[in-house]
N, C-alpha and C. Protein backbone atom coordinates (compact mmCIF):
# COMPACT_ATOMS: atom_id res chain seq x y z
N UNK A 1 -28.51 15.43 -12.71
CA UNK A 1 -27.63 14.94 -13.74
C UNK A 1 -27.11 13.57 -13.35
N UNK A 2 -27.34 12.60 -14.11
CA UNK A 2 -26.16 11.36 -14.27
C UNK A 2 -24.97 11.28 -14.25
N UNK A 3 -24.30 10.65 -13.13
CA UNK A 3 -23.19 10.74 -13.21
C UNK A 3 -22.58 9.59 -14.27
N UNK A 4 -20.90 9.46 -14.68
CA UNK A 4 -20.83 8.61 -15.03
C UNK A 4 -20.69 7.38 -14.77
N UNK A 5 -21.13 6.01 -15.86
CA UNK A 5 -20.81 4.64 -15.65
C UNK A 5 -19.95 3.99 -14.81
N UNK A 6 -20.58 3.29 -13.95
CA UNK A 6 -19.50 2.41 -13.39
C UNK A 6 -18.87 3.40 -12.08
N UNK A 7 -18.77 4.68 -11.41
CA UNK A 7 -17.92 5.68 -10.85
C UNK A 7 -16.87 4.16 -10.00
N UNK A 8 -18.04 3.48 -9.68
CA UNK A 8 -17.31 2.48 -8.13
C UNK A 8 -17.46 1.46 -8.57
N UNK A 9 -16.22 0.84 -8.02
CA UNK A 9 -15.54 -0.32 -8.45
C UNK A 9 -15.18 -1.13 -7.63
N UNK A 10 -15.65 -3.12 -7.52
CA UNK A 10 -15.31 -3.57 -6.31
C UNK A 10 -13.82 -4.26 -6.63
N UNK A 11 -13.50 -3.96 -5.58
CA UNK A 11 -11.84 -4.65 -5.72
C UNK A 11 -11.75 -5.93 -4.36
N UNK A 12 -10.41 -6.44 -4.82
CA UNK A 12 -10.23 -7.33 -3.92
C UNK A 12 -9.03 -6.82 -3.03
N UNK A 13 -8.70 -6.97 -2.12
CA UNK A 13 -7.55 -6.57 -1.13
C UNK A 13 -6.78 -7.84 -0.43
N UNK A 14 -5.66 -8.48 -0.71
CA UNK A 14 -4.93 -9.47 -0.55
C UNK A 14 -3.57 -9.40 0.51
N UNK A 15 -3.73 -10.06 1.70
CA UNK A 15 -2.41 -9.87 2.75
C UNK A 15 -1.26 -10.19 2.08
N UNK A 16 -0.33 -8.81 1.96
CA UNK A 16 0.63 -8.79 1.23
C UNK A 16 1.94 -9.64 2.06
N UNK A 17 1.56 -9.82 3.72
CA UNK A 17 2.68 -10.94 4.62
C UNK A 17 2.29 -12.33 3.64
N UNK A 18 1.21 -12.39 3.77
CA UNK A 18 0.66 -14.11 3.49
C UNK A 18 1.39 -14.48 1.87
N UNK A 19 1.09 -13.71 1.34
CA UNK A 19 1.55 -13.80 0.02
C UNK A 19 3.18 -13.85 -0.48
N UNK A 20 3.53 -13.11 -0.12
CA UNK A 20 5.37 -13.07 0.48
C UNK A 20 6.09 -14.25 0.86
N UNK A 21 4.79 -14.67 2.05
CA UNK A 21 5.67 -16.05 2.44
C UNK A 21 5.07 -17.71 2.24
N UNK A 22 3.92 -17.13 1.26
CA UNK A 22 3.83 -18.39 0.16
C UNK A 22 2.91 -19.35 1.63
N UNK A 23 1.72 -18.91 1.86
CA UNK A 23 1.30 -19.82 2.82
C UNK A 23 0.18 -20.90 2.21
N UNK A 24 -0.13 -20.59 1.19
CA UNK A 24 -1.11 -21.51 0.61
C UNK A 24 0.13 -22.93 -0.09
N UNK A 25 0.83 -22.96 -0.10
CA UNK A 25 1.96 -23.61 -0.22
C UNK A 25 2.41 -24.88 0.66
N UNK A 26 1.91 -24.19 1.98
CA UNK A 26 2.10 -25.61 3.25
C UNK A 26 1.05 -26.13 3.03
N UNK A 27 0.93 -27.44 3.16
CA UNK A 27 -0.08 -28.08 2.75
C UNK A 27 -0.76 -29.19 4.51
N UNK A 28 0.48 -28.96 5.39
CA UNK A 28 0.06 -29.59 6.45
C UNK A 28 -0.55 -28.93 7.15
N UNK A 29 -0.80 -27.32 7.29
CA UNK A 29 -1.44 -26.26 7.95
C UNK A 29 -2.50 -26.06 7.25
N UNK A 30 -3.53 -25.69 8.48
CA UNK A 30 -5.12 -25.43 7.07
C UNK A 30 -5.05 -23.72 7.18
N UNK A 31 -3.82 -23.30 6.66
CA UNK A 31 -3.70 -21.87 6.28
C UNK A 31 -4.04 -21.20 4.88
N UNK A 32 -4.37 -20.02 4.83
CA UNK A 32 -4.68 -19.50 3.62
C UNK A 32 -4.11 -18.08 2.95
N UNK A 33 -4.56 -17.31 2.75
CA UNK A 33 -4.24 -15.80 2.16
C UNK A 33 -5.74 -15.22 3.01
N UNK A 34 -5.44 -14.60 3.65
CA UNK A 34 -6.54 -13.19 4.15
C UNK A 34 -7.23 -12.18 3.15
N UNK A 35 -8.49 -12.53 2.33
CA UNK A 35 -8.56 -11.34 1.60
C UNK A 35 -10.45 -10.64 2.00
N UNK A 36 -10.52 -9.15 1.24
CA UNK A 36 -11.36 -8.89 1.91
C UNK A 36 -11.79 -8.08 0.69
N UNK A 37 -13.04 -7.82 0.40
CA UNK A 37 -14.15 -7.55 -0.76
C UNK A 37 -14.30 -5.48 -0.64
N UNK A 38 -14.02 -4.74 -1.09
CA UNK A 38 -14.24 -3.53 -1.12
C UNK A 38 -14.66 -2.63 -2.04
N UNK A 39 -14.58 -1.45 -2.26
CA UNK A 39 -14.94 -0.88 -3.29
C UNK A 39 -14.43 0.18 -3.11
N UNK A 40 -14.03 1.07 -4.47
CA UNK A 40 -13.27 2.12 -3.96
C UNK A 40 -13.81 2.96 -5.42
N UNK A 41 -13.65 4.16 -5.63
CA UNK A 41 -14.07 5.43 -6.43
C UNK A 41 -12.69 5.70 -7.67
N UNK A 42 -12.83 5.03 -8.70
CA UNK A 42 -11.98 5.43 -9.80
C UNK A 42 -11.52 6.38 -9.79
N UNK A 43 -12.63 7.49 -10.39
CA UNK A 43 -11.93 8.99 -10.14
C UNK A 43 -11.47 9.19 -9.24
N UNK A 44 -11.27 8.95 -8.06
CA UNK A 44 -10.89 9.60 -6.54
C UNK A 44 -9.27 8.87 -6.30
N UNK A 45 -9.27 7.54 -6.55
CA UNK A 45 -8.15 6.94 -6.34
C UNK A 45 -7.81 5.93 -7.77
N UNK A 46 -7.47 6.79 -8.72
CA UNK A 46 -6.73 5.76 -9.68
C UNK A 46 -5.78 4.76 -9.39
N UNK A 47 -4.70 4.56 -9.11
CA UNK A 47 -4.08 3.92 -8.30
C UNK A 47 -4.13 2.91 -7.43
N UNK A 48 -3.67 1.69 -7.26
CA UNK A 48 -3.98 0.86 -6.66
C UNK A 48 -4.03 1.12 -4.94
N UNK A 49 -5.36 0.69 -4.46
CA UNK A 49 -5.54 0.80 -3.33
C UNK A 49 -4.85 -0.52 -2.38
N UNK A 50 -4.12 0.47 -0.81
CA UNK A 50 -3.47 -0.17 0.10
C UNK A 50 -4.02 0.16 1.79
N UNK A 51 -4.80 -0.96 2.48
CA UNK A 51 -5.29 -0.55 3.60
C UNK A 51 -4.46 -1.38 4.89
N UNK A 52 -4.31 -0.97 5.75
CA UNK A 52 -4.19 -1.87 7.12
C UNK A 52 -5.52 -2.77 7.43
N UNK A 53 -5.51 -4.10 7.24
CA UNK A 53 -6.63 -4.70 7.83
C UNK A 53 -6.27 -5.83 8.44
N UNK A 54 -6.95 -6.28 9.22
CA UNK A 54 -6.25 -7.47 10.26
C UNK A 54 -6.13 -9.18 9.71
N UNK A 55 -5.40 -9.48 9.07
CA UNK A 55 -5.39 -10.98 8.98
C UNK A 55 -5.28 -11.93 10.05
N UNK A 56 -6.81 -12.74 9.70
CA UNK A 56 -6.67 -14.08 10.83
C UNK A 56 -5.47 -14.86 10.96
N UNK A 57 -4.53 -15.24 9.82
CA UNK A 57 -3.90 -16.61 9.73
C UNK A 57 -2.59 -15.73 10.17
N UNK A 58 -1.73 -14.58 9.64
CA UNK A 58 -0.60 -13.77 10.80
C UNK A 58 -1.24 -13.24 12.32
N UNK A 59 -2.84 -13.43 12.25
CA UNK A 59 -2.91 -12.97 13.88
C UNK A 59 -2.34 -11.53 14.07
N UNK A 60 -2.23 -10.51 12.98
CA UNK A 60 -1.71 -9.10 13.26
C UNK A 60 -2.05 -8.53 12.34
N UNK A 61 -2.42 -6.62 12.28
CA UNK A 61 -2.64 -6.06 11.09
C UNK A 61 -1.72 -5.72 10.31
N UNK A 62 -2.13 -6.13 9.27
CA UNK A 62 -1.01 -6.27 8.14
C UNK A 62 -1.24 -5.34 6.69
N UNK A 63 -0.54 -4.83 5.98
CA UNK A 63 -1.25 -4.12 4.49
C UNK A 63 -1.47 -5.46 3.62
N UNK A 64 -2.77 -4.94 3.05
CA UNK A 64 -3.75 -5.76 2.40
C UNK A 64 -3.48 -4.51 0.70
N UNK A 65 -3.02 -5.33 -0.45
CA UNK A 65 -3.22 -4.13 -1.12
C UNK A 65 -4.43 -4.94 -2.48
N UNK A 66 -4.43 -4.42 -3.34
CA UNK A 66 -5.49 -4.73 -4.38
C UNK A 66 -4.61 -5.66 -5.02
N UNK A 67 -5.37 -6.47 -5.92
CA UNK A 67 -4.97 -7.36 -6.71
C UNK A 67 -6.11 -7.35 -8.17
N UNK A 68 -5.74 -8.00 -8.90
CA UNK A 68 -6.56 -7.99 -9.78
C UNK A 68 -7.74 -9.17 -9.96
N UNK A 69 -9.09 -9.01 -10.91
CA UNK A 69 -10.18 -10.35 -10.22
C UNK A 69 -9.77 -11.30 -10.96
């Protein structure tokens, strides 16, 4: 049997430190926002997905949550 259309879905995951404290903003630092490409199962997790993943530019793991594309 076929399951249905689409089940998985790629999302984006965005460092919720970086974003908070507005780092794309300094313009004298070649800093950015940490984000990272995933995919996650509609049915399984409606809800916006939230992971621990390590951002380069805080140098610590930080929650990364979804954003929209």
């Amino acid at each position: 049997m076929a399951k249905g259309k689409d089940v998985r879905d790629l999302v984006i995951l965005e460092c919720t430190n970086c974003a908070r404290n507005d780092v794309n903003k300094e313009k004298e630092s070649p800093a950015g926002i940490s984000r990272y490409i995933t995919q996650k199962n509609r049915q399984n997790t409606p809800s916006r997905l939230e992971l621990r993943k390590f951002c380069p530019y805080c140098l610590k793991h930080t929650i990364h949550g979804e954003i929209k594309k």
